[in-house]
N, C-alpha and C. Protein backbone atom coordinates (compact mmCIF):
# COMPACT_ATOMS: atom_id res chain seq x y z
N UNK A 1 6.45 6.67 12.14
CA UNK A 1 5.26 5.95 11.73
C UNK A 1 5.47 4.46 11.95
N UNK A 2 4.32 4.02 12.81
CA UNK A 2 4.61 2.64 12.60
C UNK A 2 3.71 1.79 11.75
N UNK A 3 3.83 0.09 11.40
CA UNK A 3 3.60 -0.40 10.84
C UNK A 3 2.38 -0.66 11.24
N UNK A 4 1.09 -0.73 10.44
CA UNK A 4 -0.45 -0.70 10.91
C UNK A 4 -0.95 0.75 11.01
N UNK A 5 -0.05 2.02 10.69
CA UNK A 5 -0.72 3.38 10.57
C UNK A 5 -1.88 3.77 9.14
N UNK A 6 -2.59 4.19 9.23
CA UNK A 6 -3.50 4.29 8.31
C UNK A 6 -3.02 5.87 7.57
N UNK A 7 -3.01 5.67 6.71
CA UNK A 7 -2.10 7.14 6.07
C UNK A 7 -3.16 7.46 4.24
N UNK A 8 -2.77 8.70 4.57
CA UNK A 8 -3.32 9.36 3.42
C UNK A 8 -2.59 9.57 2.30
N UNK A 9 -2.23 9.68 1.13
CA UNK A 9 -1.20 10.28 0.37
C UNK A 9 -1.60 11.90 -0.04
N UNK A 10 -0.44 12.43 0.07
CA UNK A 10 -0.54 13.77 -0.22
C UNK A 10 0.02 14.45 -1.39
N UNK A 11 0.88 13.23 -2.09
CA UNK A 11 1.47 13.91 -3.27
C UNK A 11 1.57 12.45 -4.49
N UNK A 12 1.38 13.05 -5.68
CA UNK A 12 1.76 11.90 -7.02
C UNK A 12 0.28 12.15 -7.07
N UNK A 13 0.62 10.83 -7.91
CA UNK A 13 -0.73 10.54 -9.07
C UNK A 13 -1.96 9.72 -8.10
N UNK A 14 -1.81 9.49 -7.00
CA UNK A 14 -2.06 8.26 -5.72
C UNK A 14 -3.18 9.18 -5.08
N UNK A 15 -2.77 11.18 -5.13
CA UNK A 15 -3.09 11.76 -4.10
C UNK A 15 -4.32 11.35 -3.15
N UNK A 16 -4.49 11.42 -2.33
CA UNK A 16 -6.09 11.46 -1.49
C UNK A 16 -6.65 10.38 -1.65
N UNK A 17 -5.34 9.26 -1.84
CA UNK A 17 -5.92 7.97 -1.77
C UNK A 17 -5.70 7.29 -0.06
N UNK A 18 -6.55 6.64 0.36
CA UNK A 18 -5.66 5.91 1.98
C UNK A 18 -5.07 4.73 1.85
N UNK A 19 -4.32 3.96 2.43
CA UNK A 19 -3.28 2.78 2.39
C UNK A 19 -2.86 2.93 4.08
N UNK A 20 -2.17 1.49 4.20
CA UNK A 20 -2.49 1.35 5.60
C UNK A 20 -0.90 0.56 5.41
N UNK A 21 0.59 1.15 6.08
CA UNK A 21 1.69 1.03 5.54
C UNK A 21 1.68 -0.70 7.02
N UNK A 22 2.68 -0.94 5.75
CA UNK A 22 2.52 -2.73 5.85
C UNK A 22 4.88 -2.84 6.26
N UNK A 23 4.83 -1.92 5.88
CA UNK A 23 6.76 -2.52 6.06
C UNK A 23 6.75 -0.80 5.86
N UNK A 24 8.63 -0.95 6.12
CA UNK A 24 9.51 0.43 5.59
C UNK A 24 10.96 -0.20 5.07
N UNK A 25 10.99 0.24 4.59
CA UNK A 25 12.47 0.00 3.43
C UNK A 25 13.68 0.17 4.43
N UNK A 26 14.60 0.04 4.01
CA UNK A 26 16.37 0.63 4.35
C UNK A 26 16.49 1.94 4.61
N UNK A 27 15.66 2.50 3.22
CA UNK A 27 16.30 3.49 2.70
C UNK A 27 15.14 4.67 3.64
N UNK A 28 14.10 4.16 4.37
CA UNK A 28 13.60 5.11 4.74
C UNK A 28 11.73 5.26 4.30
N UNK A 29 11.94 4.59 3.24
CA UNK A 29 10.40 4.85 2.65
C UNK A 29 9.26 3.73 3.15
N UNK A 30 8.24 4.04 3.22
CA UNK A 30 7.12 3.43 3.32
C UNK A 30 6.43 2.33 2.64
N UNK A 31 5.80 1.23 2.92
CA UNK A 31 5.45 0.55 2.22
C UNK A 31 4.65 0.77 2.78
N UNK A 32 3.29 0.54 1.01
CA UNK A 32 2.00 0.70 1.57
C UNK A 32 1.16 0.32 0.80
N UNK A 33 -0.52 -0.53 1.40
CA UNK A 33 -1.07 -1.33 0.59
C UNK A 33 -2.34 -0.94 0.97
N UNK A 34 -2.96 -1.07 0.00
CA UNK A 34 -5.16 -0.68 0.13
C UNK A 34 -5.79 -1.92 -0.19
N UNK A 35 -5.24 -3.21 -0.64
CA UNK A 35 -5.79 -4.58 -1.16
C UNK A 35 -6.02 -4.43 -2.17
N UNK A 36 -6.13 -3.64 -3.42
CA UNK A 36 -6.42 -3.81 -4.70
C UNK A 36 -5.47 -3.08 -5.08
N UNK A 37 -5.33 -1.86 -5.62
CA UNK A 37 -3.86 -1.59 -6.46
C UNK A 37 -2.93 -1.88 -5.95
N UNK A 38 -2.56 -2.03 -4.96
CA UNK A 38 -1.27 -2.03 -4.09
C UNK A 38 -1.75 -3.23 -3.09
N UNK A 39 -1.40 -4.50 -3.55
CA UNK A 39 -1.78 -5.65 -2.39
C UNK A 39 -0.47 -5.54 -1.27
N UNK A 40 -1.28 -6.77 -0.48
CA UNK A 40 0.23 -6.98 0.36
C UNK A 40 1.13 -7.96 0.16
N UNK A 41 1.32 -8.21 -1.14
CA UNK A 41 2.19 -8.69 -1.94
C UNK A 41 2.97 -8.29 -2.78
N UNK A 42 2.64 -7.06 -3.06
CA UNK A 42 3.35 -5.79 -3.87
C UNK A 42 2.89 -4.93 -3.60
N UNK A 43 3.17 -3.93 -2.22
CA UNK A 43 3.14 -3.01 -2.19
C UNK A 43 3.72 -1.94 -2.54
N UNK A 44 3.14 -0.23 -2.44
CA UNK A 44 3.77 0.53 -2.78
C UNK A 44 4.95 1.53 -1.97
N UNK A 45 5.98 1.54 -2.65
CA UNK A 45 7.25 2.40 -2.24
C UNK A 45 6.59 3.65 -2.05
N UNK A 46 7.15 4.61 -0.83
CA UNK A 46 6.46 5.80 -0.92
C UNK A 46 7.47 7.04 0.29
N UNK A 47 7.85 8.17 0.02
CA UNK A 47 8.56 8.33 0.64
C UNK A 47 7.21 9.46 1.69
N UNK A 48 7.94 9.49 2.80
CA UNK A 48 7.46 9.70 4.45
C UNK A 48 6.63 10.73 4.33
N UNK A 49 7.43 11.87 3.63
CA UNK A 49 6.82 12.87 3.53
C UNK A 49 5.95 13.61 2.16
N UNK A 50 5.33 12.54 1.92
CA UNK A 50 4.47 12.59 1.00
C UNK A 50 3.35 11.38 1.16
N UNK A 51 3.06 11.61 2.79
CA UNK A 51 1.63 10.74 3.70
C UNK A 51 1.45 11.57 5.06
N UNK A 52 0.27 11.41 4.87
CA UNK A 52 -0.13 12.38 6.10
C UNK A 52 -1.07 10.92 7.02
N UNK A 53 -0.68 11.11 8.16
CA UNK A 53 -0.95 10.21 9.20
C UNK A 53 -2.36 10.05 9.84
N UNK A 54 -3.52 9.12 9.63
CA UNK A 54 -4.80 9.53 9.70
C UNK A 54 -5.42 9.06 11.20
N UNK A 55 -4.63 7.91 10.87
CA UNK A 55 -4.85 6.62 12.80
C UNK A 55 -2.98 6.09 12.79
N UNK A 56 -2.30 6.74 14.12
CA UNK A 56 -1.16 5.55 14.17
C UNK A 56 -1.62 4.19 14.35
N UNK A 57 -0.33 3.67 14.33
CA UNK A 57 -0.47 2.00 14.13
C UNK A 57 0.09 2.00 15.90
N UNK A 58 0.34 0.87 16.20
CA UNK A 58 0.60 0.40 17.61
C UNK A 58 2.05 -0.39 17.84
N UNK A 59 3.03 -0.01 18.33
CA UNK A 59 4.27 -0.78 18.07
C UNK A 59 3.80 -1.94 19.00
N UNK A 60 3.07 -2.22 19.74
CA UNK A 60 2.96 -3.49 20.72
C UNK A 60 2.28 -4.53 20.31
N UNK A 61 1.10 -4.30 19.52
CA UNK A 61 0.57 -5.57 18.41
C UNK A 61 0.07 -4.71 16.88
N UNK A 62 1.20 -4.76 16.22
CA UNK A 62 0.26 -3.89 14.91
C UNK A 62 -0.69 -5.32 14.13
N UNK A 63 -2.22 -4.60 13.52
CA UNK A 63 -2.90 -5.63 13.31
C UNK A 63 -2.20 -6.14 12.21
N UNK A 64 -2.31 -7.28 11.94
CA UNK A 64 -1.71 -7.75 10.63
C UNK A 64 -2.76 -8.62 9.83
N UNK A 65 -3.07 -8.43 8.39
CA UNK A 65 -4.23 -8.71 7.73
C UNK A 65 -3.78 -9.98 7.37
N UNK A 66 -4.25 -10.68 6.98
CA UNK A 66 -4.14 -12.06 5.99
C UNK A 66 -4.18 -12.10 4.48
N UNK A 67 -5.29 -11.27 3.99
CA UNK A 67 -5.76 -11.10 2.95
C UNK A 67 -5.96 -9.85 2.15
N UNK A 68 -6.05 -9.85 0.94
CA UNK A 68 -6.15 -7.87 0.23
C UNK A 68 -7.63 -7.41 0.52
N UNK A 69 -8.52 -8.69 0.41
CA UNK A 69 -9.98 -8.42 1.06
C UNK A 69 -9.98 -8.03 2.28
N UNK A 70 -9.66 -8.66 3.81
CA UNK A 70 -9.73 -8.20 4.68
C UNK A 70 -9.43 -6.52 4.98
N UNK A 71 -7.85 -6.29 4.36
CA UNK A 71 -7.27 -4.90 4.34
C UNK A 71 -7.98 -3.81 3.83
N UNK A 72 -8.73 -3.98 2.65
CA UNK A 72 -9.48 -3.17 2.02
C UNK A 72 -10.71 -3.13 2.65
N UNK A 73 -11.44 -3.48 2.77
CA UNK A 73 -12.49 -3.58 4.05
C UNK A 73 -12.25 -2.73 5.33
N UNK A 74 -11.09 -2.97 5.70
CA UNK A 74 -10.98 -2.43 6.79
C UNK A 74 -10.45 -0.70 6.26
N UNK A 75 -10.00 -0.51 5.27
CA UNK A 75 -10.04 0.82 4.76
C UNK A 75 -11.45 0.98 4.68
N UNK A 76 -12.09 0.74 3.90
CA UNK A 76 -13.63 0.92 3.72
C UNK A 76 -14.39 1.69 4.64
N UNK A 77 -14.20 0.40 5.82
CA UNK A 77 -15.08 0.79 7.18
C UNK A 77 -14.38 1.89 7.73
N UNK A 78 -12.62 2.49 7.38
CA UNK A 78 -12.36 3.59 8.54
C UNK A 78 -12.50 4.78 7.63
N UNK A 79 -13.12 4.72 6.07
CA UNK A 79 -13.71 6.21 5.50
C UNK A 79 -14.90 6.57 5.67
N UNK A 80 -15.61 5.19 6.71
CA UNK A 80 -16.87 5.33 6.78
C UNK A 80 -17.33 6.33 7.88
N UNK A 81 -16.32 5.93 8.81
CA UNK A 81 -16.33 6.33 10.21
C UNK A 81 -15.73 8.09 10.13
N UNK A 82 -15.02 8.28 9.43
CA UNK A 82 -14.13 9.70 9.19
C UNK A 82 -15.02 10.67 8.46
């Protein structure tokens, strides 16, 4: 998975929420942010296999947001489209 993939959660208390993973840890896990519970300032820890992959991200320019508004928005518009 790369960074800018749009992902689903499939397990916890989170389930069937989308987040759009922003980093990955050391250890393997996912970081991942929707602009309001989980900004991109504290995002959430999440391990791999407990996200299901909805749009990859692009290793050659992944988009990178500025803001928790922009990010969330752009979740918005891709549940609109799905």
């Amino acid at each position: 998975m790369c960074i800018g993939a749009v992902v689903k959660s499939k397990a916890g208390r989170d389930r069937y929420r989308m987040y759009v993973i922003v980093g990955v840890t050391e250890d393997g896990r996912a970081l991942i942010a929707n602009g309001r519970l989980h900004t991109l300032e504290k995002p959430k820890k999440k391990n791999l296999r407990h996200l299901a992959v909805l749009r990859q991200g692009t290793k050659e320019a992944p988009p990178y947001w500025d803001t928790d508004d922009a990010l969330h928005a752009y979740l918005q518009d891709f549940e609109e489209q799905a």
